[in-house]
Structure formats: structure tokens, C-alpha cells
N, C-alpha and C. Protein backbone atom coordinates (compact mmCIF):
# COMPACT_ATOMS: atom_id res chain seq x y z
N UNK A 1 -11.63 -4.14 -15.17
CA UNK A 1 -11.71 -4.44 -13.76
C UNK A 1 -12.98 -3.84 -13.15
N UNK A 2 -13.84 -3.31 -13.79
CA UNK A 2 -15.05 -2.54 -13.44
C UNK A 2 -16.42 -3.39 -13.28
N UNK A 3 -16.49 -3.51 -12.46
CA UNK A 3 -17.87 -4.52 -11.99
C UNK A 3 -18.98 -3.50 -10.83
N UNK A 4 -20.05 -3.45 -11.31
CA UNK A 4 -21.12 -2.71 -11.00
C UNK A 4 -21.80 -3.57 -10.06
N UNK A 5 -21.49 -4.85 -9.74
CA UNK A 5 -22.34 -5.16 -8.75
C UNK A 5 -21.07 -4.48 -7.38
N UNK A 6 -20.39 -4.74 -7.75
CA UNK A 6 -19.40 -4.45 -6.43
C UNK A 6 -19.72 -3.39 -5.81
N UNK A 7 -20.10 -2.84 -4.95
CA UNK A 7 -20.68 -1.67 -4.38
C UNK A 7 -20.34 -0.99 -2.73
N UNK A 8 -18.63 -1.94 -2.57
CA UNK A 8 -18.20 -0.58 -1.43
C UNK A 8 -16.52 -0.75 -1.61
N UNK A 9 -16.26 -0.07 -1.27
CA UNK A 9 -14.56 0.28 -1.09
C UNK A 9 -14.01 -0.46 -0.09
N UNK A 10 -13.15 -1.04 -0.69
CA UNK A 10 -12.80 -1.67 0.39
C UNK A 10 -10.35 -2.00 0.06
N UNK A 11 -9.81 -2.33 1.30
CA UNK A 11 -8.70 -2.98 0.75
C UNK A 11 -8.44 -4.16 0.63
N UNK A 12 -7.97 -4.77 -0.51
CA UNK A 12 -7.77 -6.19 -1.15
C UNK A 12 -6.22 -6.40 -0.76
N UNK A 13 -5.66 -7.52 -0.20
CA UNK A 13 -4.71 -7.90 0.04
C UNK A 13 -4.12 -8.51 -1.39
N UNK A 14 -3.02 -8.51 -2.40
CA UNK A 14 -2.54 -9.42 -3.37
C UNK A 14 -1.96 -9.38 -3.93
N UNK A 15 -0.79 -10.61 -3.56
CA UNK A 15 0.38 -10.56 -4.03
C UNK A 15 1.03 -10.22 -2.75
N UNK A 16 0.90 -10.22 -1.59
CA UNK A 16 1.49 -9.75 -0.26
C UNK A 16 1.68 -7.94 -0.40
N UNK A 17 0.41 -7.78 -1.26
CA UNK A 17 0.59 -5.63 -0.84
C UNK A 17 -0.97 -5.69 -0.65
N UNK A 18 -1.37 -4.57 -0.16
CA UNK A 18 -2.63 -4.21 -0.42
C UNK A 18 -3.01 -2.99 -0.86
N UNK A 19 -4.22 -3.34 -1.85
CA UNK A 19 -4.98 -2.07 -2.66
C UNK A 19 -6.31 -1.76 -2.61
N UNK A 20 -6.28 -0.58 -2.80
CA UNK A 20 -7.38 -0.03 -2.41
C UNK A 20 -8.60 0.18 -3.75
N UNK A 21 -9.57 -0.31 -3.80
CA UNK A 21 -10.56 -0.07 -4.51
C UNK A 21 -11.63 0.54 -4.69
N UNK A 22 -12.31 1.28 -5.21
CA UNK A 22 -13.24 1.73 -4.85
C UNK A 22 -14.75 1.48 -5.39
N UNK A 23 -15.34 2.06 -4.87
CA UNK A 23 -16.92 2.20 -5.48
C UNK A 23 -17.15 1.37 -6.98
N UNK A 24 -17.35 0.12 -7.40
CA UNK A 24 -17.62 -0.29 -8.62
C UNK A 24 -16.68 -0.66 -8.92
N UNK A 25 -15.16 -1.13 -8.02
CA UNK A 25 -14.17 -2.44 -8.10
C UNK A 25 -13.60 -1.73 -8.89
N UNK A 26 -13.46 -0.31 -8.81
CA UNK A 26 -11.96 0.19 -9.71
C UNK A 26 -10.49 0.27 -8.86
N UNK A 27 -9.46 0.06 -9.37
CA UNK A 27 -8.47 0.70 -8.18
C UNK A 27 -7.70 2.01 -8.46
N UNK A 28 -7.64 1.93 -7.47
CA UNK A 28 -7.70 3.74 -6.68
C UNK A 28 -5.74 3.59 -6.95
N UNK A 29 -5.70 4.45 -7.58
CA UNK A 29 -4.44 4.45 -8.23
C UNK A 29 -3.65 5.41 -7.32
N UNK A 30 -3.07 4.58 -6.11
CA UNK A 30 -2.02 5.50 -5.48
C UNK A 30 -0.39 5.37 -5.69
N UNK A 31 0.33 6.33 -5.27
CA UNK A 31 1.47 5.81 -5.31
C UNK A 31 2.51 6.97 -4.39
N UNK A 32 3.50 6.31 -3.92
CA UNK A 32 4.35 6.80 -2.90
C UNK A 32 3.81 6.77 -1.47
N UNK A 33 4.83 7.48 -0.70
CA UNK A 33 3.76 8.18 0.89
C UNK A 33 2.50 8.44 0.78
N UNK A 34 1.47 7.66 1.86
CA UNK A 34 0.18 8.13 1.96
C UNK A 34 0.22 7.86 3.81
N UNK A 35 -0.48 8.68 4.27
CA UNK A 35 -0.83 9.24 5.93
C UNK A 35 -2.34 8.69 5.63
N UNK A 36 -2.17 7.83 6.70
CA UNK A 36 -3.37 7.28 7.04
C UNK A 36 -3.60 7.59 8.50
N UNK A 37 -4.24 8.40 8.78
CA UNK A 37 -4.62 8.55 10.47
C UNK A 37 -3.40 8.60 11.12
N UNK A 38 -1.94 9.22 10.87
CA UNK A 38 -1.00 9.94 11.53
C UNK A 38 -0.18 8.54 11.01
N UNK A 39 -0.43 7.03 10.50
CA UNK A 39 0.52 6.16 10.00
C UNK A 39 1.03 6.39 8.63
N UNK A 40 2.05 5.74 8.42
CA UNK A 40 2.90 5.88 7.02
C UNK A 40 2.45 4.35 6.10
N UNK A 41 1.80 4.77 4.91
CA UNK A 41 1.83 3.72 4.14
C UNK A 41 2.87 4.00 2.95
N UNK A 42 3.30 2.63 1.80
CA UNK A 42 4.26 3.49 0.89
C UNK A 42 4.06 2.47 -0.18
N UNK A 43 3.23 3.10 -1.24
CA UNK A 43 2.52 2.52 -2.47
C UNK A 43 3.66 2.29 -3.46
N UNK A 44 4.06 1.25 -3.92
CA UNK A 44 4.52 1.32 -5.16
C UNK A 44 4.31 2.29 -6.02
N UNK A 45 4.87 3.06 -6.98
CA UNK A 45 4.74 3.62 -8.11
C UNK A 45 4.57 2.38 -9.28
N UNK A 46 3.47 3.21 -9.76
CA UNK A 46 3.44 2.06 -11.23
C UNK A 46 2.59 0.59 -11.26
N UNK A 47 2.45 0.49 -9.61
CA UNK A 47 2.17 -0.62 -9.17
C UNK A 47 0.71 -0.90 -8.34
N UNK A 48 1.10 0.71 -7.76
CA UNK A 48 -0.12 1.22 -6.87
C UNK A 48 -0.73 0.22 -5.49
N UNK A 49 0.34 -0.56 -5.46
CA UNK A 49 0.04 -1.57 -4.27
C UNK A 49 0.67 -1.26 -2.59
N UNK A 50 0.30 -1.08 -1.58
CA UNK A 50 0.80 -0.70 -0.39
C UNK A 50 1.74 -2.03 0.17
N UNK A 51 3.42 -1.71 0.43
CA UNK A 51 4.10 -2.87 0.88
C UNK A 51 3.65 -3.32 2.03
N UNK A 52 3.83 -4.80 2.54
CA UNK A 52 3.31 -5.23 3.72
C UNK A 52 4.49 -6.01 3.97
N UNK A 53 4.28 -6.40 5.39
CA UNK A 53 4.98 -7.43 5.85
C UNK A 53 6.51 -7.60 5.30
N UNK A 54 7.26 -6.45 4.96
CA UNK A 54 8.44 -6.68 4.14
C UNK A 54 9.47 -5.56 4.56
N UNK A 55 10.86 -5.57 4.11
CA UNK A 55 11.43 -4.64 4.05
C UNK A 55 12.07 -3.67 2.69
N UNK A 56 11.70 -2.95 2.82
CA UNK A 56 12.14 -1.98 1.30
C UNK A 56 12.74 -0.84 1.12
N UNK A 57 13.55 -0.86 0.44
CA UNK A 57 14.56 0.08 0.19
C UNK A 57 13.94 1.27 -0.70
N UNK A 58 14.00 2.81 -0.11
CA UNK A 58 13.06 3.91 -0.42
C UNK A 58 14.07 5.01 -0.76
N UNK A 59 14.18 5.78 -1.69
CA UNK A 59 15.80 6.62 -1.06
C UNK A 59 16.77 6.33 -0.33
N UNK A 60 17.32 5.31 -0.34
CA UNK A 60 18.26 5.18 0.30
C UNK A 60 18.61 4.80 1.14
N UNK A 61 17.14 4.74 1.83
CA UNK A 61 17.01 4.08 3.62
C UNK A 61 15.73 3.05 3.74
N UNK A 62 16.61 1.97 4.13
CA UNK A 62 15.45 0.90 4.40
C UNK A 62 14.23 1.03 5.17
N UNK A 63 13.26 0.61 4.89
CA UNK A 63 12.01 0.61 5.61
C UNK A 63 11.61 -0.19 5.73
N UNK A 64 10.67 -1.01 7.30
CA UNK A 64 10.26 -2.19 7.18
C UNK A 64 7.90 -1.82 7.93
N UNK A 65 7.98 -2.79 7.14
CA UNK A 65 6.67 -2.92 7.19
C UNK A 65 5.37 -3.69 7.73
N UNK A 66 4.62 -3.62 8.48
CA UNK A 66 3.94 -4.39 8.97
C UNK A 66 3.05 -5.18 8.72
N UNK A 67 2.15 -5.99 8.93
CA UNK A 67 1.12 -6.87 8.29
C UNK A 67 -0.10 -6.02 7.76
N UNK A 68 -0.23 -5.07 8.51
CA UNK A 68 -1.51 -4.07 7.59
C UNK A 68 -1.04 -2.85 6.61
N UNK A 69 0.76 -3.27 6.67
CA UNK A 69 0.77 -2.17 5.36
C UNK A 69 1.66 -1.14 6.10
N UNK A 70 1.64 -0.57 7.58
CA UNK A 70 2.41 0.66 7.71
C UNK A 70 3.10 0.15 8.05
N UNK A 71 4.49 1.94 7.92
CA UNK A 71 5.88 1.62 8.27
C UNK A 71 6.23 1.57 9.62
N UNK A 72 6.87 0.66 10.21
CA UNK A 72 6.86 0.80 11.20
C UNK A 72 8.27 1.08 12.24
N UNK A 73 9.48 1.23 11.13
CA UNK A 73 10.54 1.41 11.21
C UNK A 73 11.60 2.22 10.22
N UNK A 74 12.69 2.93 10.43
CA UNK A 74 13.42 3.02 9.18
C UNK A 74 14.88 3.64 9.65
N UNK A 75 15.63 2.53 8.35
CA UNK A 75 17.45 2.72 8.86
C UNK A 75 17.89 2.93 7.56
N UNK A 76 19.29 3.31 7.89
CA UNK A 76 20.34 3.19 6.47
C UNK A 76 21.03 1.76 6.12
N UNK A 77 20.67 0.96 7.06
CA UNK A 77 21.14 -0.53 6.35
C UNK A 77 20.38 -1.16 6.32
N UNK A 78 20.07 -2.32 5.95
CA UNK A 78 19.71 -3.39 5.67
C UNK A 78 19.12 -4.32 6.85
């Protein structure tokens, strides 16, 4: 996945998550809770992709998600 012309960081939307790449089109291998400027993002494990636009079940308690990725809610049902 390493391409040297690619030359800034940026996030790629795909597959309805988005990931983060960096410097020379590698991806930036996150996973779980990440704080972005006081927001909640929540990376797949394994997957390393940030959920969007969806709702997902995290421990136990649903979370739902917005079009750029943060959480923007969270309950015990469904």
C-alpha cells in the first residue's frame, strides 16, 4: 500500500468508515477510542477503520455515529 508519490495525510472514506493515512499512503493503524479535538471517534480493532454514519454496539451500549465519524450519542438499547 506504500506509494511515494503520495505525499500528505490525509482521511479516506471506504467501505462507509474512514482511515487515516499517512505520509507515503501508509495506514495509520488505529484502533478503539480516539479524541479528536474533545470528539469521540471509535476505530475498529483489526480493522483500523473509524465507524460512520451507523450504529454500533461497544461494551454493551449502543453508539451511534455521524457522517464524519464521531459519536454523537450513546444508550443501552438499540
Amino acid at each position: 500500500m506504500f506509494d511515494p508519490r503520495y505525499n500528505k495525510s490525509e482521511w479516506l472514506s471506504i467501505n462507509n468508515k474512514w482511515y487515516w493515512f499517512k505520509l507515503g499512503g501508509r495506514l495509520k493503524e488505529l484502533s478503539g477510542w480516539q479524541d479528536y479535538y474533545g470528539k469521540w471517534m471509535y476505530h475498529v480493532p483489526g480493522d483500523y477503520g473509524a465507524l460512520k454514519d451507523c450504529k454500533y454496539k461497544i461494551g454493551g451500549k449502543w453508539y451511534t455515529f455521524d457522517s464524519n465519524g464521531y459519536m454523537i450519542s450513546e444508550s443501552d438499547k438499540e
